[in-house]
Protein backbone atom coordinates (compact mmCIF):
# COMPACT_ATOMS: atom_id res chain seq x y z
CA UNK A 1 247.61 72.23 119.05
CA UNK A 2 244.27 72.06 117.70
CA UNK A 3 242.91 72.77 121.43
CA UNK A 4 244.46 75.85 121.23
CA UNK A 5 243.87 76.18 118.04
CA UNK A 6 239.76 76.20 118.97
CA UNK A 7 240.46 78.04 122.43
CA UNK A 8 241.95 81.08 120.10
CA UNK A 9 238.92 80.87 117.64
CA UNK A 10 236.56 81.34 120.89
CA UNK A 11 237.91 84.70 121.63
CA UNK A 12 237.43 86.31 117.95
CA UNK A 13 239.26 87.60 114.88
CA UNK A 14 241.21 90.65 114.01
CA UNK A 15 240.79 93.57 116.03
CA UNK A 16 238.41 91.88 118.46
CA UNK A 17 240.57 89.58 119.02
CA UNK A 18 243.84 92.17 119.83
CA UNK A 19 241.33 93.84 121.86
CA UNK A 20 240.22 90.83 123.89
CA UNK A 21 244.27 90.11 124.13
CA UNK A 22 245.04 93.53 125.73
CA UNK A 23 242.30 93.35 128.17
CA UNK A 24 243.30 89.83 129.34
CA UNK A 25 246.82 91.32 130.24
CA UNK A 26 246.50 94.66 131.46
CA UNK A 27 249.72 94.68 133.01
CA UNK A 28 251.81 93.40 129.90
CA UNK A 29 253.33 96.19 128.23
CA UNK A 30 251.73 95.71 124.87
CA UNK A 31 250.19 97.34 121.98
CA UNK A 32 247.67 96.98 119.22
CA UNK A 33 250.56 97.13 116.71
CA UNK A 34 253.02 94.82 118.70
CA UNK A 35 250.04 92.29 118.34
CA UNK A 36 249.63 93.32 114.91
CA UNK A 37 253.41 92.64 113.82
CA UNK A 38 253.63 89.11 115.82
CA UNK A 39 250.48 87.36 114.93
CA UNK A 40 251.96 84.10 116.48
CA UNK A 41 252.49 86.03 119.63
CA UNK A 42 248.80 86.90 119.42
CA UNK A 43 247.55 83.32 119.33
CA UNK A 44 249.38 82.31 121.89
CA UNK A 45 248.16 85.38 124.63
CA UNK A 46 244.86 83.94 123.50
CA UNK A 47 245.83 80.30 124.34
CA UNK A 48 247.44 81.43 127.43
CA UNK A 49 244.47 83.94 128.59
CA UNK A 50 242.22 80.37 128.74
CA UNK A 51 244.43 79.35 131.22
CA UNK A 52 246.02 82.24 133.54
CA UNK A 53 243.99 85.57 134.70
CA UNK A 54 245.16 89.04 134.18
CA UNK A 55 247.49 89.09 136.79
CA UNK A 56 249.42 86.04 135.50
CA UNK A 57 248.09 82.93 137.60
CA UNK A 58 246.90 79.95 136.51
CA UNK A 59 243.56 78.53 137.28
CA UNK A 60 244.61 75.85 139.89
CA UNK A 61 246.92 78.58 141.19
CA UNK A 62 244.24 80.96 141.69
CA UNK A 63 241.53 78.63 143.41
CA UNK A 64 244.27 77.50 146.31
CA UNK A 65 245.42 81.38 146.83
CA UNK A 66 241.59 82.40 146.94
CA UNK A 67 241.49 79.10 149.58
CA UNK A 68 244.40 80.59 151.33
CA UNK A 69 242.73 84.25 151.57
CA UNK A 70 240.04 82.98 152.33
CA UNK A 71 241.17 80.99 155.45
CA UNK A 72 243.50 83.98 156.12
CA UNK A 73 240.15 86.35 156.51
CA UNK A 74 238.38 83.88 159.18
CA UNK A 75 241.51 83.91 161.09
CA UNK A 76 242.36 87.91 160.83
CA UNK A 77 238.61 88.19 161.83
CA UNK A 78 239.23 86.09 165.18
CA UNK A 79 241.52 87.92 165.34
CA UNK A 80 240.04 91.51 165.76
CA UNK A 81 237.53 90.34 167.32
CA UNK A 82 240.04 89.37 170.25
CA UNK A 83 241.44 92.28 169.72
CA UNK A 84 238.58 94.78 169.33
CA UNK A 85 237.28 93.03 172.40
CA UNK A 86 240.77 93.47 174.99
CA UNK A 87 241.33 97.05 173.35
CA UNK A 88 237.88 98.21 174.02
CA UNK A 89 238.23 96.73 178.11
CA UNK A 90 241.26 98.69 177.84
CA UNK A 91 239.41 101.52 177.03
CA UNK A 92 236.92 101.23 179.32
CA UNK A 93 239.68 100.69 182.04
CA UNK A 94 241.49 103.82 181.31
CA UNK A 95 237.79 106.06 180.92
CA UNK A 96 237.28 104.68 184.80
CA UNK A 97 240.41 106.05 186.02
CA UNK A 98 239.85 109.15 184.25
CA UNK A 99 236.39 109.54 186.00
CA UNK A 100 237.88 108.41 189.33
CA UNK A 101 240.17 111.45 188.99
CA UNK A 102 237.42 113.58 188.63
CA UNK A 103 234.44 112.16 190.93
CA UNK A 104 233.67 109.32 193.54
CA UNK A 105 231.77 106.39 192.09
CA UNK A 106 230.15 103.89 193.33
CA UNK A 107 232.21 101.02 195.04
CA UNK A 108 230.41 98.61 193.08
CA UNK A 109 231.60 100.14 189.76
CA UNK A 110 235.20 100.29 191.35
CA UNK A 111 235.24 96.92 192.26
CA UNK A 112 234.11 95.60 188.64
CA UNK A 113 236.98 97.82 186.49
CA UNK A 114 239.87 96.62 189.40
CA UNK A 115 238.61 92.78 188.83
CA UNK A 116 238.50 93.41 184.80
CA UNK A 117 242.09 94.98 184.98
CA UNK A 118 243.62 92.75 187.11
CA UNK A 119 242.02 89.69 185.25
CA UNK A 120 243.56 91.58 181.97
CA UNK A 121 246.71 91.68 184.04
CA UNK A 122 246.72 88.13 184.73
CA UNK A 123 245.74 86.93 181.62
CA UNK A 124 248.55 89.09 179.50
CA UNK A 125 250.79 87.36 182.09
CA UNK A 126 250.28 84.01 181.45
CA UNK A 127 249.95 84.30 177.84
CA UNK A 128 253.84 85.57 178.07
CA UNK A 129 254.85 82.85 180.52
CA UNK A 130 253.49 79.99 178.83
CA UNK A 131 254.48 80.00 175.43
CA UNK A 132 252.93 77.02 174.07
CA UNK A 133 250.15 78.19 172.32
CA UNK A 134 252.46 80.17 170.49
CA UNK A 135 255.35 77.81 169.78
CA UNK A 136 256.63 74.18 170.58
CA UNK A 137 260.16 75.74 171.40
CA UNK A 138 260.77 75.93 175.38
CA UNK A 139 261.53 79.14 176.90
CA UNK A 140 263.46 79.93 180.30
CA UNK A 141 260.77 81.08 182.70
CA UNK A 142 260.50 84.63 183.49
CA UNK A 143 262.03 85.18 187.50
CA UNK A 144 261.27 81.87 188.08
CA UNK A 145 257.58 82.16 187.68
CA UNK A 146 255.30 79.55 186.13
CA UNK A 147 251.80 80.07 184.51
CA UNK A 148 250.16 78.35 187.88
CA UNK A 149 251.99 80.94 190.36
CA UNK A 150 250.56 83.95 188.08
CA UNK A 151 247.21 82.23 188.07
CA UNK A 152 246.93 82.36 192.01
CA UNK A 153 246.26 86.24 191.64
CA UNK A 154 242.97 86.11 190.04
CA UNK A 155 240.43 88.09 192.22
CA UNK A 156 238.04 85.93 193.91
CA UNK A 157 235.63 83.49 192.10
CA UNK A 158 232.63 85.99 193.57
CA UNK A 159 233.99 88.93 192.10
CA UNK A 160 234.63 86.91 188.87
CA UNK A 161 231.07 86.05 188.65
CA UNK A 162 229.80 89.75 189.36
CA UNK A 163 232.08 91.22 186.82
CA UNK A 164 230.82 88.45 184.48
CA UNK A 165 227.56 89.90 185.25
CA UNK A 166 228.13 93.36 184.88
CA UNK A 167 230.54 93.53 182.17
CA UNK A 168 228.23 93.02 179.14
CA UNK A 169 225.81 96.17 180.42
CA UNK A 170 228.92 97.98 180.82
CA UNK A 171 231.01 96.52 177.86
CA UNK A 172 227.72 97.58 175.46
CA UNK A 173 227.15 101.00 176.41
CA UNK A 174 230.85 101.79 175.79
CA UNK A 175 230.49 100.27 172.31
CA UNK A 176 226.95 102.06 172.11
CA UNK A 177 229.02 105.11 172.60
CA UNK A 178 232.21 104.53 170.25
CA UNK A 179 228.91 103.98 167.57
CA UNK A 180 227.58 107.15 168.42
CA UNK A 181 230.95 108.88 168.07
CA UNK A 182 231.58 106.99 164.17
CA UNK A 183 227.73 108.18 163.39
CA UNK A 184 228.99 111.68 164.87
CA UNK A 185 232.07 111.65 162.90
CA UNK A 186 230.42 110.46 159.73
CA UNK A 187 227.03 112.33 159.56
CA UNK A 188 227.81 115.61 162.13
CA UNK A 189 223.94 116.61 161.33
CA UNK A 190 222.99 113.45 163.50
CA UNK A 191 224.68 114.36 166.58
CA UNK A 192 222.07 115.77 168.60
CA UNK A 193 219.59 113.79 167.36
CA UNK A 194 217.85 111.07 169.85
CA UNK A 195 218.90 108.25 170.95
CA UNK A 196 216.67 105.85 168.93
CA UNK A 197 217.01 108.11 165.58
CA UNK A 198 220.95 107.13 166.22
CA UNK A 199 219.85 104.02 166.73
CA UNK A 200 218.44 103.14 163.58
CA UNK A 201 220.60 104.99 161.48
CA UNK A 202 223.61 102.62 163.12
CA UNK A 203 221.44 99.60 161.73
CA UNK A 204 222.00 101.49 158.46
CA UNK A 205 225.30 102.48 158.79
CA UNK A 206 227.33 99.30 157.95
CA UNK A 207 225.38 98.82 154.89
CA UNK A 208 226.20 102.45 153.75
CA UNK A 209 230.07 101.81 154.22
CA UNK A 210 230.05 98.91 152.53
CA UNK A 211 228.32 100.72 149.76
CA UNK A 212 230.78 103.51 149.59
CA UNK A 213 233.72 101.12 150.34
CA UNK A 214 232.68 99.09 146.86
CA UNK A 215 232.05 101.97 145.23
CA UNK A 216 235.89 103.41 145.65
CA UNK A 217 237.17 99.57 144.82
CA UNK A 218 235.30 100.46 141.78
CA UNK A 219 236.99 104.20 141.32
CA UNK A 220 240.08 102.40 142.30
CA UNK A 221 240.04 100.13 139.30
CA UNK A 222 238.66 102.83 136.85
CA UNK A 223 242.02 104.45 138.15
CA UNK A 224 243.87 101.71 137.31
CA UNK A 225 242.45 101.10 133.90
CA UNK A 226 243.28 104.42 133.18
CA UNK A 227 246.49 104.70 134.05
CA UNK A 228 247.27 101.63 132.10
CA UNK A 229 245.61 103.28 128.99
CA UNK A 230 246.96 106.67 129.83
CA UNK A 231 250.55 104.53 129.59
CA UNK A 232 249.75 103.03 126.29
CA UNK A 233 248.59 106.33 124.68
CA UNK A 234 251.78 107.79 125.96
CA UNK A 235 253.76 105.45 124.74
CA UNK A 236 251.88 106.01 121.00
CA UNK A 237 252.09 109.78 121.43
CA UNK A 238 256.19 109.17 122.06
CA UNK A 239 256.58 107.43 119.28
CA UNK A 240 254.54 109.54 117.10
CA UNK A 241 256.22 112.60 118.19
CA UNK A 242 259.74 110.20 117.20
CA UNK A 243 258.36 110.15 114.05
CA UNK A 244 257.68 113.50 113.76
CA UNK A 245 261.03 114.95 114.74
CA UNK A 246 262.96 112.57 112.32
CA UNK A 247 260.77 113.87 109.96
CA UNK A 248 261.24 117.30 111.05
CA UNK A 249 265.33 116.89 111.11
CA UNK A 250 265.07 115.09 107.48
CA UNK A 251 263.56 118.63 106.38
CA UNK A 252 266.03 120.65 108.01
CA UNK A 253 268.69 118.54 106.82
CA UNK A 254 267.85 119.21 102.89
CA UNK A 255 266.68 122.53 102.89
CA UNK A 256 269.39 123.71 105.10
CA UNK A 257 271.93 123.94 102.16
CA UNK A 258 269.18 126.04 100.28
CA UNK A 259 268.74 128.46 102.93
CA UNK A 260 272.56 128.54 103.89
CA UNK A 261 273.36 130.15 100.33
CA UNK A 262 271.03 132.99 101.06
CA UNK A 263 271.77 133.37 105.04
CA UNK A 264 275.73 133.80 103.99
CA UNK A 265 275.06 136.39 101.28
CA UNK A 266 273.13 137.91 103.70
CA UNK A 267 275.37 138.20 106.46
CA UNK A 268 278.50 138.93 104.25
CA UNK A 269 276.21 142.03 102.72
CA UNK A 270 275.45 143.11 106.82
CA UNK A 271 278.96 142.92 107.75
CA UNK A 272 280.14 144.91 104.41
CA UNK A 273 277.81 147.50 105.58
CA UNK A 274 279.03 147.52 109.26
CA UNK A 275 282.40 147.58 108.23
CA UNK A 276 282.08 151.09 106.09
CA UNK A 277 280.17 152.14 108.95
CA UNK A 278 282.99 151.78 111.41
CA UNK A 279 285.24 152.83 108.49
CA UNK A 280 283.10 156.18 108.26
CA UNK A 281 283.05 156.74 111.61
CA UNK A 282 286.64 156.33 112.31
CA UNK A 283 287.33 158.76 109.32
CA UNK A 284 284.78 161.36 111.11
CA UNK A 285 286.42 160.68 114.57
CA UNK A 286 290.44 161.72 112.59
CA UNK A 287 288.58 164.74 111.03
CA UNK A 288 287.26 166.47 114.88
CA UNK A 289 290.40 165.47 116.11
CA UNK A 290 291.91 167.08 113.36
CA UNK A 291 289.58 170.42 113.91
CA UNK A 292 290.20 170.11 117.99
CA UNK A 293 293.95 169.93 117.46
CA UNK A 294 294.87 172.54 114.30
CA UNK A 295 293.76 175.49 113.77
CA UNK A 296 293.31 176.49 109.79
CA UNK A 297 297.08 178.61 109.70
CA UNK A 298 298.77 175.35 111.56
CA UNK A 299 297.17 173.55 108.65
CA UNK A 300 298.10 175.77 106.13
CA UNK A 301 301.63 176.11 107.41
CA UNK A 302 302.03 171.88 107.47
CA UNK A 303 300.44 171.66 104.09
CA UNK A 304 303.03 174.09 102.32
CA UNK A 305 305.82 171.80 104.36
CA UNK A 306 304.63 168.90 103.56
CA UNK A 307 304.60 170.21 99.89
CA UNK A 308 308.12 171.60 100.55
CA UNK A 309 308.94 167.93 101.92
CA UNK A 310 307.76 166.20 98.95
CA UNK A 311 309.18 168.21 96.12
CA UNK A 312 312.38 168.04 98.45
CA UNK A 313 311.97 164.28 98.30
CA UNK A 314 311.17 164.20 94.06
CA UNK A 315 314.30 165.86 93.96
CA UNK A 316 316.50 163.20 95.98
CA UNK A 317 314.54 160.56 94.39
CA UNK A 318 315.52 162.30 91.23
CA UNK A 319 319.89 162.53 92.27
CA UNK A 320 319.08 158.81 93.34
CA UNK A 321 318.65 157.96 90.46
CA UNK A 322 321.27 159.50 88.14
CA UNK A 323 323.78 158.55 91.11
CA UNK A 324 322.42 155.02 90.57
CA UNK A 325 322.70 155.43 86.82
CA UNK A 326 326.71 156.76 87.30
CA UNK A 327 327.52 154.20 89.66
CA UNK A 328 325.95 151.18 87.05
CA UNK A 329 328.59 152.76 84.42
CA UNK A 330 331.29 152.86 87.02
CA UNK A 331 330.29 149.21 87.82
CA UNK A 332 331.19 148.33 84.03
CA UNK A 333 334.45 149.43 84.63
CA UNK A 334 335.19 146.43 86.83
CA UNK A 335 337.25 146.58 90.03
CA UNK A 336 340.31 148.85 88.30
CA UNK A 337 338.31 151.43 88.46
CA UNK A 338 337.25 151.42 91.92
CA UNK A 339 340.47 151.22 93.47
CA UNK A 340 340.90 154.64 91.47
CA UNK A 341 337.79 155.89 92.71
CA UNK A 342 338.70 154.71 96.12
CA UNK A 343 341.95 156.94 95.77
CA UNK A 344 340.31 159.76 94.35
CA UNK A 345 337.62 159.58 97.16
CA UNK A 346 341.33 159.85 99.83
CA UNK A 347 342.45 162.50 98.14
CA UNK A 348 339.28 164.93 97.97
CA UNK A 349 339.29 164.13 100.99
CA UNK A 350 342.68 165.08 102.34
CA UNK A 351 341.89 167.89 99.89
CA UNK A 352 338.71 169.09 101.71
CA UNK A 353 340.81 168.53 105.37
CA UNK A 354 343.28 170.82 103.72
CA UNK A 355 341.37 173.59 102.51
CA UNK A 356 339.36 173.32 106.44
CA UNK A 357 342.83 173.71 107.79
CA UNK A 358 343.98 177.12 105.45
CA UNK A 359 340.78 178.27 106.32
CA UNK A 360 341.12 178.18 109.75
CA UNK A 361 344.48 179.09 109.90
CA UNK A 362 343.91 182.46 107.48
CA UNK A 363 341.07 183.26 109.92
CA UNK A 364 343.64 182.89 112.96
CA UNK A 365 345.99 185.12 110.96
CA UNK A 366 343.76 188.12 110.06
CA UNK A 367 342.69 188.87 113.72
């Protein structure tokens, strides 16, 4: 513990010290304030940023993956360089039929591109018939063939050794060329320049693509770094504008009661005033139809019968009543008296039939 204790105390105090945390892990998802709140977890980034890098390996870790890169690169270069080598022959193979298309060449030039091909040929063929470069694991041959069969079409030893002889003329000004195509490609002004202008700007070029390729590595991690800081000041600027709106909802929340008073008076006073509006207007509307439907002696006339109507209706309201008063006094009499009334009621009635009858019958008689 004390190790760790004196490892921590190496890398600062306070803010220099949350600052050197954050920039040993750039890819934890930390802040100033996280460190702030867990000072524990601050000492032991510290303690741990002695012992891992930023991307999270540790020191041993590191040195046998840098080992294992490293070996990786000197193999991937053998690599291309067999590669660059057998495309570029391919190239140069498929450029010579091209030309043989389009003019006779020289026999000599022939013979050396058929001998490259069908060494090329030969080679690929063995390679796929004997796998034990490859793999330990034994394959079935392919129609019966073994590597030595395949081998017995190799051109002849003499036009092995001429095509040894020729090829690296031939095999350089093809790559002379590709060269002058990249230095075409990447500076266009140099195109028609001559031949040893090209020449020494292709000494150059290498070192000016390294340059450039460093320098985006570089852009590349200023990239990075900001992205990781534009993360971290997003995250403060989302929880700042948190903040913000629970403060802005605790504000709404206690003066909305305030403002609700005033907003209901308000709207109670608009929809008073629309109401008499539509109230007005529906008055106005009864009056034209009124005026489009009477004319001033049709109102005249209705008014004296409605007047008629109503003293009409005073006066029945008027017998109601002293009907209603009669019938409460007959009511006192109990239910005596309405069997007489009842009897009296047959009899003015018989009456009244009788009287209808002599009337009818003196009318008869006269004519």
């Amino acid at each position: 513990m004390s190790v760790g204790h004196e490892s921590t105390s190496t890398l600062g105090r306070g803010d220099n010290l949350h600052q050197q945390v954050l920039a040993a892990f750039p890819l934890c998802d930390l802040t100033e304030e996280d460190l702030i709140q867990n000072p524990q977890l601050c000492k032991l980034l510290a303690t741990l940023s002695q012992h891992v890098d930023p991307t999270g390996l540790t020191v041993p870790l590191k040195t046998q993956l840098d080992k294992a890169e490293q070996k990786l690169k000197t193999q991937k270069q053998r690599w291309l360089r067999a590669e660059s080598l057998h495309r570029s022959l391919q190239e140069m193979i498929q450029d010579h039929h091209i030309r043989r298309q389009r003019a006779t060449l020289p026999p000599d030039q022939n013979m050396l591109y058929e001998t490259v091909e069908q060494c090329l040929l030969v080679a690929q063929s063995v390679r796929q018939l004997d796998p034990s470069g490859s793999t330990s694991q034994e394959q079935p041959s392919v129609l019966g063939l073994s590597p030595q069969q395949v081998m017995e079409l190799m051109p002849s030893e003499k036009n092995v050794q001429r095509m040894k002889q020729s090829l690296p003329r031939e095999l350089e000004k093809h790559l002379k060329k590709k060269c002058f195509s990249l230095l075409s490609y990447y500076e266009p002004q140099w195109e028609n320049e001559s031949e040893g202008l090209k020449n020494i700007k292709l000494s150059h070029l290498s070192g000016q693509m390294d340059s450039e390729k460093k320098k985006a590595e570089s852009l590349k991690e200023i990239c990075r770094e900001n992205t990781v800081l534009l993360q971290r000041q997003t995250q403060l600027y989302l929880s700042e504008l948190t903040k913000c709106i629970q403060l802005l909802q605790s504000l709404i929340l206690d003066h909305r009661l305030k403002i609700q008073t005033d907003l209901d008076r308000k709207k109670l006073e608009y929809f008073e005033g629309k109401c008499e509006l539509v109230l007005q207007k529906i008055r106005t509307e009864m009056a034209e139809i009124q005026l489009d439907t009477y004319t001033a002696d049709t109102i005249s006339a209705h008014r004296k019968i409605r007047d008629m109507l109503e003293s009409e209706l005073k006066a029945c309201q008027l017998e109601k009543q002293s009907v209603e008063v009669k019938l409460a006094s007959f009511e006192i009499l109990g239910k005596e008296f309405e069997a007489l009334a009842e009897e009296y009621c047959r009899l003015r009635r018989e009456i009244d039939m009788k009287k209808w009858a002599l009337k009818e019958f003196t009318q008869h008689t006269d004519k």
